[in-house]
PDB file of N, CA and C in Angstrom:
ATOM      1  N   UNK A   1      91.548 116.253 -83.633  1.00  0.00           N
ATOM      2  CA  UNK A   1      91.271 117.261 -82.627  1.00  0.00           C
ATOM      3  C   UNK A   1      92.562 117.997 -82.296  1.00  0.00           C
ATOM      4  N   UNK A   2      92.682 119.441 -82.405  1.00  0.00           N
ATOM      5  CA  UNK A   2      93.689 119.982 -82.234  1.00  0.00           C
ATOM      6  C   UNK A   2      93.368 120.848 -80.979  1.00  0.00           C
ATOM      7  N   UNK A   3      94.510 120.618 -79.923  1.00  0.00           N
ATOM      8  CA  UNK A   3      94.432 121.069 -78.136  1.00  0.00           C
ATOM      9  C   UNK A   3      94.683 122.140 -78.456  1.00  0.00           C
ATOM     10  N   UNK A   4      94.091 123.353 -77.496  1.00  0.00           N
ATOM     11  CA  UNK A   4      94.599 124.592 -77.281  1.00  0.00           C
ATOM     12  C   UNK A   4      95.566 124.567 -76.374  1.00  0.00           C
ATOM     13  N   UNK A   5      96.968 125.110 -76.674  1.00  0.00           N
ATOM     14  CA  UNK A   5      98.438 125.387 -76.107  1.00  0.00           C
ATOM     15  C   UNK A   5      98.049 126.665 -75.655  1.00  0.00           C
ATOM     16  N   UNK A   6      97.655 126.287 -74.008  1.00  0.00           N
ATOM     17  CA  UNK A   6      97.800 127.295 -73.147  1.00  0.00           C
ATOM     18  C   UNK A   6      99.087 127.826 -72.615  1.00  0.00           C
ATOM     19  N   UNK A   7      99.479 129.097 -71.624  1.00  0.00           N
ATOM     20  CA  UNK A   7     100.218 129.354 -71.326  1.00  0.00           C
ATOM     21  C   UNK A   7     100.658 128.133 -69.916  1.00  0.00           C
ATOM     22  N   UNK A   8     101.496 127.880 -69.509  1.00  0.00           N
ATOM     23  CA  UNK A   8     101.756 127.230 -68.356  1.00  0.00           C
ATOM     24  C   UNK A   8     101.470 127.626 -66.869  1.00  0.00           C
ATOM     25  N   UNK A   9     101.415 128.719 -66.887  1.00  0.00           N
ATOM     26  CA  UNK A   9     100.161 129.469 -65.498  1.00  0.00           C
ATOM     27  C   UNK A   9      99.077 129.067 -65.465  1.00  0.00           C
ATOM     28  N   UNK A  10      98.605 129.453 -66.678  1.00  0.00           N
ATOM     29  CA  UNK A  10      97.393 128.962 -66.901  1.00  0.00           C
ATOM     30  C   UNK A  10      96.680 127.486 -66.604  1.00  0.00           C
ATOM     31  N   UNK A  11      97.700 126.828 -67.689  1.00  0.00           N
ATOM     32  CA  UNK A  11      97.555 125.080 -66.988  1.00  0.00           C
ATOM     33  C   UNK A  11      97.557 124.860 -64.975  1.00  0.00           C
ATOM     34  N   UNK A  12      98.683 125.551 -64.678  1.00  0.00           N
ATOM     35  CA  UNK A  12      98.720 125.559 -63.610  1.00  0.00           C
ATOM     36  C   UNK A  12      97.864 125.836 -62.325  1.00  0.00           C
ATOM     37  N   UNK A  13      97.144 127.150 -62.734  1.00  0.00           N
ATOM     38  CA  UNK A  13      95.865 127.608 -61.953  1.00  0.00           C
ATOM     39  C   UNK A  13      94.567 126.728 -62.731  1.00  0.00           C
ATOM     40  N   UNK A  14      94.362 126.377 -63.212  1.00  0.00           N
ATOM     41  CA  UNK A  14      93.009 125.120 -63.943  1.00  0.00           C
ATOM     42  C   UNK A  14      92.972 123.986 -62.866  1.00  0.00           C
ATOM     43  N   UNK A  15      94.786 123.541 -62.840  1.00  0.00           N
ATOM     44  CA  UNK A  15      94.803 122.080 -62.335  1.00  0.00           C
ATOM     45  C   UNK A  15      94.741 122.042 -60.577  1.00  0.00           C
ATOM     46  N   UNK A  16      95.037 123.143 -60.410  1.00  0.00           N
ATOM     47  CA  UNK A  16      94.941 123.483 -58.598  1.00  0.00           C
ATOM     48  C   UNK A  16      93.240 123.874 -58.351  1.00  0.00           C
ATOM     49  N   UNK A  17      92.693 124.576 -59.321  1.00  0.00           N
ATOM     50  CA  UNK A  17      91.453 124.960 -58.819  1.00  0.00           C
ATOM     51  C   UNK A  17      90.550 123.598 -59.092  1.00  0.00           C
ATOM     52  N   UNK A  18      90.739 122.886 -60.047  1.00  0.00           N
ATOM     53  CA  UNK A  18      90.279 121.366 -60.487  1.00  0.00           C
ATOM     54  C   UNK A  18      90.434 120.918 -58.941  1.00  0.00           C
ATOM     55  N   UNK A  19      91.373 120.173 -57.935  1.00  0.00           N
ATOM     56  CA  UNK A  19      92.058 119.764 -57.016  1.00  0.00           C
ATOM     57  C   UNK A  19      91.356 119.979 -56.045  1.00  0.00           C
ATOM     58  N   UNK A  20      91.346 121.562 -55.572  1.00  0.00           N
ATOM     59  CA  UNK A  20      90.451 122.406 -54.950  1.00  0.00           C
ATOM     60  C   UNK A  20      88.893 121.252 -54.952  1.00  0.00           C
ATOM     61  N   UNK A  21      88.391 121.467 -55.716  1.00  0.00           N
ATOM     62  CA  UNK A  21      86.998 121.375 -55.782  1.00  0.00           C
ATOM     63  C   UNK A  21      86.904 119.682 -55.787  1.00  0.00           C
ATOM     64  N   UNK A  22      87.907 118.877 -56.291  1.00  0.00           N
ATOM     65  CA  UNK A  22      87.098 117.214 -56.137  1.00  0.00           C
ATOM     66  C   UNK A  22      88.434 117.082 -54.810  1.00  0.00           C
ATOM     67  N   UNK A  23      89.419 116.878 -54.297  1.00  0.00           N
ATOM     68  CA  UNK A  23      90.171 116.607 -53.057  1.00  0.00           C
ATOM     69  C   UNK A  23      90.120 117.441 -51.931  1.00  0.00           C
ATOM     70  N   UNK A  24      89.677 118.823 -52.309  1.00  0.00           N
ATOM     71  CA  UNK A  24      89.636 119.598 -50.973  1.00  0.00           C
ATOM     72  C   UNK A  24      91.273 120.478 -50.815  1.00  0.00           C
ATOM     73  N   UNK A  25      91.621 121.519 -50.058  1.00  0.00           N
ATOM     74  CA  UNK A  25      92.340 122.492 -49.816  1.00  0.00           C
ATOM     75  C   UNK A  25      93.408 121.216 -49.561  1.00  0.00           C
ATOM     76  N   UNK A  26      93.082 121.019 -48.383  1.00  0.00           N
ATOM     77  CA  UNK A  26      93.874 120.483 -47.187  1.00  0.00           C
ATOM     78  C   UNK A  26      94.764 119.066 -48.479  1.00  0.00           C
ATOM     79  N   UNK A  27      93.704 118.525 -49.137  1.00  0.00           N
ATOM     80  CA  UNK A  27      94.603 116.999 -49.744  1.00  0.00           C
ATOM     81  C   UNK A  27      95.667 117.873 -50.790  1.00  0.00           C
ATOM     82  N   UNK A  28      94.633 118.682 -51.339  1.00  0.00           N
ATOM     83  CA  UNK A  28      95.728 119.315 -52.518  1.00  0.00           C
ATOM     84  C   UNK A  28      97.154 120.162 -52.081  1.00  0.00           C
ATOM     85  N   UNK A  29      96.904 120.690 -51.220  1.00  0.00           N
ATOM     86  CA  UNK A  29      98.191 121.102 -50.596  1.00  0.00           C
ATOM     87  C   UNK A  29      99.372 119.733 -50.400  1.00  0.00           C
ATOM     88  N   UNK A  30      98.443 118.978 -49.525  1.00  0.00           N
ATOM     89  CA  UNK A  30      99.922 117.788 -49.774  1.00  0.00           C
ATOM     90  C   UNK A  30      99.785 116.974 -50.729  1.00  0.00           C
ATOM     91  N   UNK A  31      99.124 117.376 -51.933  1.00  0.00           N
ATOM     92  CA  UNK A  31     100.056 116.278 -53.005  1.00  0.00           C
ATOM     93  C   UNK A  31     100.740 117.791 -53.645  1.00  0.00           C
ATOM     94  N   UNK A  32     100.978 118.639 -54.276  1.00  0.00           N
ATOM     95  CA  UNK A  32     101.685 119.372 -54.827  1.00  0.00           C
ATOM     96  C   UNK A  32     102.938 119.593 -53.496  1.00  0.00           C
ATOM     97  N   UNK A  33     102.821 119.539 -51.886  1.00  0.00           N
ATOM     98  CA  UNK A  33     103.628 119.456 -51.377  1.00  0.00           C
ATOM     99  C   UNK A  33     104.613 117.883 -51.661  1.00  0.00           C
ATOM    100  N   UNK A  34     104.528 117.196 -52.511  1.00  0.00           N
ATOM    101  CA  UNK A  34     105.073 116.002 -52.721  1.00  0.00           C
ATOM    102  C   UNK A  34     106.277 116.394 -53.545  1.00  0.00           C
ATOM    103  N   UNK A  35     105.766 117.437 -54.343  1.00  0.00           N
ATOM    104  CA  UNK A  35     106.901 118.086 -55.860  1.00  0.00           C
ATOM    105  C   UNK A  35     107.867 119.030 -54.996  1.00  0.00           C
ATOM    106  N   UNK A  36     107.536 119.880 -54.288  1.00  0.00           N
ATOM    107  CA  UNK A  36     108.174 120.406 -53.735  1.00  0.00           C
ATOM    108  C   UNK A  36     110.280 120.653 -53.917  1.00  0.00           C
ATOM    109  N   UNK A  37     110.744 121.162 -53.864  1.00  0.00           N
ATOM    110  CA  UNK A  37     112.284 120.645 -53.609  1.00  0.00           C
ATOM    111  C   UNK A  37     112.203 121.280 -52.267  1.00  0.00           C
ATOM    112  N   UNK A  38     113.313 120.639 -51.554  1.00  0.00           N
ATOM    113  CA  UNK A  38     113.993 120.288 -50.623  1.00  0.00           C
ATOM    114  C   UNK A  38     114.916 121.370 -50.259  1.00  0.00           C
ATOM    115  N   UNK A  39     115.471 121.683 -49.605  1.00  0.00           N
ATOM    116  CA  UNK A  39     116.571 122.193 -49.478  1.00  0.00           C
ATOM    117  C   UNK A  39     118.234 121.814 -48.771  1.00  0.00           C
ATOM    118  N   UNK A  40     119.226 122.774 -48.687  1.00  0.00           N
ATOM    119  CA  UNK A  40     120.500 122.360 -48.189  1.00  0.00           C
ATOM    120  C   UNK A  40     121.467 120.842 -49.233  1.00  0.00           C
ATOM    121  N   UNK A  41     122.005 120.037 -48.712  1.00  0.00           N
ATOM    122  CA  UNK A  41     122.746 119.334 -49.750  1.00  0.00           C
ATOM    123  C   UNK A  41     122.920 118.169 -48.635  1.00  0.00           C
ATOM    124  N   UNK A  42     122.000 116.958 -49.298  1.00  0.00           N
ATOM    125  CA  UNK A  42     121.805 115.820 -48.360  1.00  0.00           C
ATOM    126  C   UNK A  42     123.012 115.071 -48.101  1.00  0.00           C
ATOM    127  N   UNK A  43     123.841 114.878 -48.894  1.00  0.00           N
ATOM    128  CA  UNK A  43     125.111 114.194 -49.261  1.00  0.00           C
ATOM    129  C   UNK A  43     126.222 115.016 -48.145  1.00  0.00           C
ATOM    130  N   UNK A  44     126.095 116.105 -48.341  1.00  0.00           N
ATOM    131  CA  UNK A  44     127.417 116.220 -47.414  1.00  0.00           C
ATOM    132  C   UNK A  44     127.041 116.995 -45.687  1.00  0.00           C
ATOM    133  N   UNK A  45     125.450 117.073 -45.322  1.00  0.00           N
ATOM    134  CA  UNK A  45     124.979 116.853 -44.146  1.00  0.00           C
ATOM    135  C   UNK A  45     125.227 115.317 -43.680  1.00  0.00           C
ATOM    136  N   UNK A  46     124.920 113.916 -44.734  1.00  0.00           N
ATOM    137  CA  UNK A  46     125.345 112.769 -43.829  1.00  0.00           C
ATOM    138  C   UNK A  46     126.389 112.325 -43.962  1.00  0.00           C
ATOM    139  N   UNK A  47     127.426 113.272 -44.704  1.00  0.00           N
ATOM    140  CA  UNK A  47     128.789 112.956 -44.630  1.00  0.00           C
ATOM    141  C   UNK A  47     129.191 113.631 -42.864  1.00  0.00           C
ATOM    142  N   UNK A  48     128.717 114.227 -42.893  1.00  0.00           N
ATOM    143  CA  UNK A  48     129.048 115.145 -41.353  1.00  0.00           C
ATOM    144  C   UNK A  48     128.283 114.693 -40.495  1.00  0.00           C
ATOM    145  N   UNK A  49     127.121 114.177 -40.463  1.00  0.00           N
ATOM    146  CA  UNK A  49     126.878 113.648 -39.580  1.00  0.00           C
ATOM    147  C   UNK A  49     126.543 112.315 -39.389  1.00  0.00           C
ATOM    148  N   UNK A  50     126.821 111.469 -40.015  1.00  0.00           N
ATOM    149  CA  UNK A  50     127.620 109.897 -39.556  1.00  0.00           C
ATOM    150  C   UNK A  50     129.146 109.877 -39.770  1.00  0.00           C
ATOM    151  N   UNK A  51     130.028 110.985 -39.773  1.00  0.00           N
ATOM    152  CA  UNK A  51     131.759 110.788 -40.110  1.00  0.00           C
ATOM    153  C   UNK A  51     132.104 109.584 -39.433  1.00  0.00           C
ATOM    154  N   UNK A  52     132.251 109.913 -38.160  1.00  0.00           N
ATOM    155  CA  UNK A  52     132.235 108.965 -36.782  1.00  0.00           C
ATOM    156  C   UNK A  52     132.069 107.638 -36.886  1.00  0.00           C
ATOM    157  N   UNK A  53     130.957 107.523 -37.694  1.00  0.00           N
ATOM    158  CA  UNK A  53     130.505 105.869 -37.675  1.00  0.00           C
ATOM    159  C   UNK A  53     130.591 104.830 -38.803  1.00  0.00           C
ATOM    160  N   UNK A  54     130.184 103.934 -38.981  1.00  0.00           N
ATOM    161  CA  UNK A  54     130.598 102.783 -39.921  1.00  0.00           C
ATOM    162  C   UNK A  54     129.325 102.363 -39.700  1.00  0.00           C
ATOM    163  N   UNK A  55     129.013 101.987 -41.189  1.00  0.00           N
ATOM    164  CA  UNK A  55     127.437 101.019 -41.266  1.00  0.00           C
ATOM    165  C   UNK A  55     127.459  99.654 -40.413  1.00  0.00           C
ATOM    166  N   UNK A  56     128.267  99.362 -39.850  1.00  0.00           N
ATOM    167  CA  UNK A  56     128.249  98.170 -38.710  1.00  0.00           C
ATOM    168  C   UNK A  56     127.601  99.277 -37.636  1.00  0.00           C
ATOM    169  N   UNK A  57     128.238 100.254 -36.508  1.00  0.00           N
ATOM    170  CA  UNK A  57     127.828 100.740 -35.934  1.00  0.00           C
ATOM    171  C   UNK A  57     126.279 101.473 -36.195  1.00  0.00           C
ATOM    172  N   UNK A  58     125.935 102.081 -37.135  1.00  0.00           N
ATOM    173  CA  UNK A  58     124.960 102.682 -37.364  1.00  0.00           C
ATOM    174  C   UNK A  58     123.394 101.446 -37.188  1.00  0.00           C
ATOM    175  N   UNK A  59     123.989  99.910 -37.831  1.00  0.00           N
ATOM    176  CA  UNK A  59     122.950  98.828 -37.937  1.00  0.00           C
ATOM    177  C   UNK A  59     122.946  98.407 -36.397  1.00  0.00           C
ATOM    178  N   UNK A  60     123.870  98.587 -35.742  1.00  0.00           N
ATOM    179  CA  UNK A  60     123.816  98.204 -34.441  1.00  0.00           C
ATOM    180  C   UNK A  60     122.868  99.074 -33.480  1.00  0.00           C
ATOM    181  N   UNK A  61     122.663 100.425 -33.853  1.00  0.00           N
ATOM    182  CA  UNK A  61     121.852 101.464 -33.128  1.00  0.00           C
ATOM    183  C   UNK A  61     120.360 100.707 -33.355  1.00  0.00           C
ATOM    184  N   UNK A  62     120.983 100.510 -34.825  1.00  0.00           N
ATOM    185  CA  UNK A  62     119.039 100.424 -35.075  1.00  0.00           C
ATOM    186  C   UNK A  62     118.574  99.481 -34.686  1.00  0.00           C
ATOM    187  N   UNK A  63     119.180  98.392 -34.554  1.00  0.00           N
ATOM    188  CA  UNK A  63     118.626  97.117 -33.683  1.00  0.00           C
ATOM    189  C   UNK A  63     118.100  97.728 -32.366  1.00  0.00           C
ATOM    190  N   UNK A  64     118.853  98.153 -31.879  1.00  0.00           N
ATOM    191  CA  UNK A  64     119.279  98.576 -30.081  1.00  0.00           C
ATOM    192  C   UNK A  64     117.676  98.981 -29.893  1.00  0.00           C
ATOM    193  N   UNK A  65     117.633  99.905 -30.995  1.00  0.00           N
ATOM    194  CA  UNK A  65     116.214 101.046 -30.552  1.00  0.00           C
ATOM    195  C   UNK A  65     115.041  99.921 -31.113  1.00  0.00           C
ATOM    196  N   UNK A  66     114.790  99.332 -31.811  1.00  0.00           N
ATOM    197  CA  UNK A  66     113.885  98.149 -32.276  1.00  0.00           C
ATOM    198  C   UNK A  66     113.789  97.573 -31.052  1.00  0.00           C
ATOM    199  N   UNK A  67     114.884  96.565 -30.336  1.00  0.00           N
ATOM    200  CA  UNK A  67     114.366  95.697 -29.233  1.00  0.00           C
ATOM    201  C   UNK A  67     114.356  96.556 -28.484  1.00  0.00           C
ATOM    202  N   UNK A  68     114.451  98.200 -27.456  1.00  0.00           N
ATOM    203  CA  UNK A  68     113.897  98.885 -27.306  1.00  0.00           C
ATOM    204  C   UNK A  68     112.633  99.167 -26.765  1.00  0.00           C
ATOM    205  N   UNK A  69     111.889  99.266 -28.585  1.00  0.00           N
ATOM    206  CA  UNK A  69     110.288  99.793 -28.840  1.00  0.00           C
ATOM    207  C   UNK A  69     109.464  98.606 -28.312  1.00  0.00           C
ATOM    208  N   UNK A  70     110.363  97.182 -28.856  1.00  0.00           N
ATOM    209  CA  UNK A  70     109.736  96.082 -28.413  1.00  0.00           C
ATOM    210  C   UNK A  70     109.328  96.234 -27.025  1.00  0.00           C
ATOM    211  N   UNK A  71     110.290  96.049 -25.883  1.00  0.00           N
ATOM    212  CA  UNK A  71     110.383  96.053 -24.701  1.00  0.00           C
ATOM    213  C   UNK A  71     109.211  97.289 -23.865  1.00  0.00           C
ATOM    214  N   UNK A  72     109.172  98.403 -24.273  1.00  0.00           N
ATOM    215  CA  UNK A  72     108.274  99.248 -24.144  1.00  0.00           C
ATOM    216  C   UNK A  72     107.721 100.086 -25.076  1.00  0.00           C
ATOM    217  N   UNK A  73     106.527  99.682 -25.473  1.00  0.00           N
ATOM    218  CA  UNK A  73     105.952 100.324 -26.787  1.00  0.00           C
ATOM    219  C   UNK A  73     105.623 101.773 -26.744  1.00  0.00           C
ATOM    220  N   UNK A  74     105.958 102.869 -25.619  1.00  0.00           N
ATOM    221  CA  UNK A  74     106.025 104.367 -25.321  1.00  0.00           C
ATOM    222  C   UNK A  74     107.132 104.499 -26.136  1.00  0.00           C
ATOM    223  N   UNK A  75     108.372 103.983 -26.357  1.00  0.00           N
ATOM    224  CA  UNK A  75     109.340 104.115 -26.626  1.00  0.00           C
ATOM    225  C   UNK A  75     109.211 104.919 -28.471  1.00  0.00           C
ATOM    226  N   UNK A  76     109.660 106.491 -28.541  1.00  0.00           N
ATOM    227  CA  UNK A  76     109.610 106.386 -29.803  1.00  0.00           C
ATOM    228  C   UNK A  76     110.746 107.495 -30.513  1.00  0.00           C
ATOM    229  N   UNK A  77     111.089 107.626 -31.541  1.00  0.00           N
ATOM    230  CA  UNK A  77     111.846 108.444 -31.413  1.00  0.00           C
ATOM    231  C   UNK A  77     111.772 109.870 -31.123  1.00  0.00           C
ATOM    232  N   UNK A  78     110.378 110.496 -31.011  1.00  0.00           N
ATOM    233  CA  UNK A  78     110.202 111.576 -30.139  1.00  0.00           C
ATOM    234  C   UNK A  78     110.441 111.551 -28.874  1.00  0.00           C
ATOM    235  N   UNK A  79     110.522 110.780 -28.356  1.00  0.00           N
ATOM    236  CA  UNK A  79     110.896 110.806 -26.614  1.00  0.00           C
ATOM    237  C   UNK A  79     112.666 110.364 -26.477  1.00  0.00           C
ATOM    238  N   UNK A  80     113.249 110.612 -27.643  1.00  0.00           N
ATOM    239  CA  UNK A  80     114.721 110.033 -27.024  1.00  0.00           C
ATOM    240  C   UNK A  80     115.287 111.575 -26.988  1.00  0.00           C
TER     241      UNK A  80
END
């Protein structure tokens, strides 16, 4: 059996309208939102923003906010 070598648009609009019709708008949007890239440069945003600290300090936060959530389960990081 020899495949027909479509153009790559092509593949592309098949496999979204496929998606469309058995997952629905809403699922197919977030799995192709999964491929997505990212933007800015992750590496030297947490170079700048942990400079300050040391992975001792940083493990110490995260405890802090854990027994925290424990103590009052409102507690989340939207409300800090």
């Amino acid at each position: 059996m020899i495949a027909e070598t479509k153009p790559l648009a092509e593949i592309t609009q098949d496999a979204i309208r496929i998606l469309f019709r058995e997952i629905g708008v809403v699922n197919t949007v977030r799995f192709i939102n999964q491929y997505t890239t990212g933007y800015g440069n992750y590496t030297e945003e947490r170079r700048e923003l942990f400079a300050d600290e040391t992975l001792d300090d940083l493990i110490a936060e995260i405890k802090q906010r854990r027994e925290r959530g424990k103590s009052d389960p409102r507690q989340t990081a939207e409300t800090e």
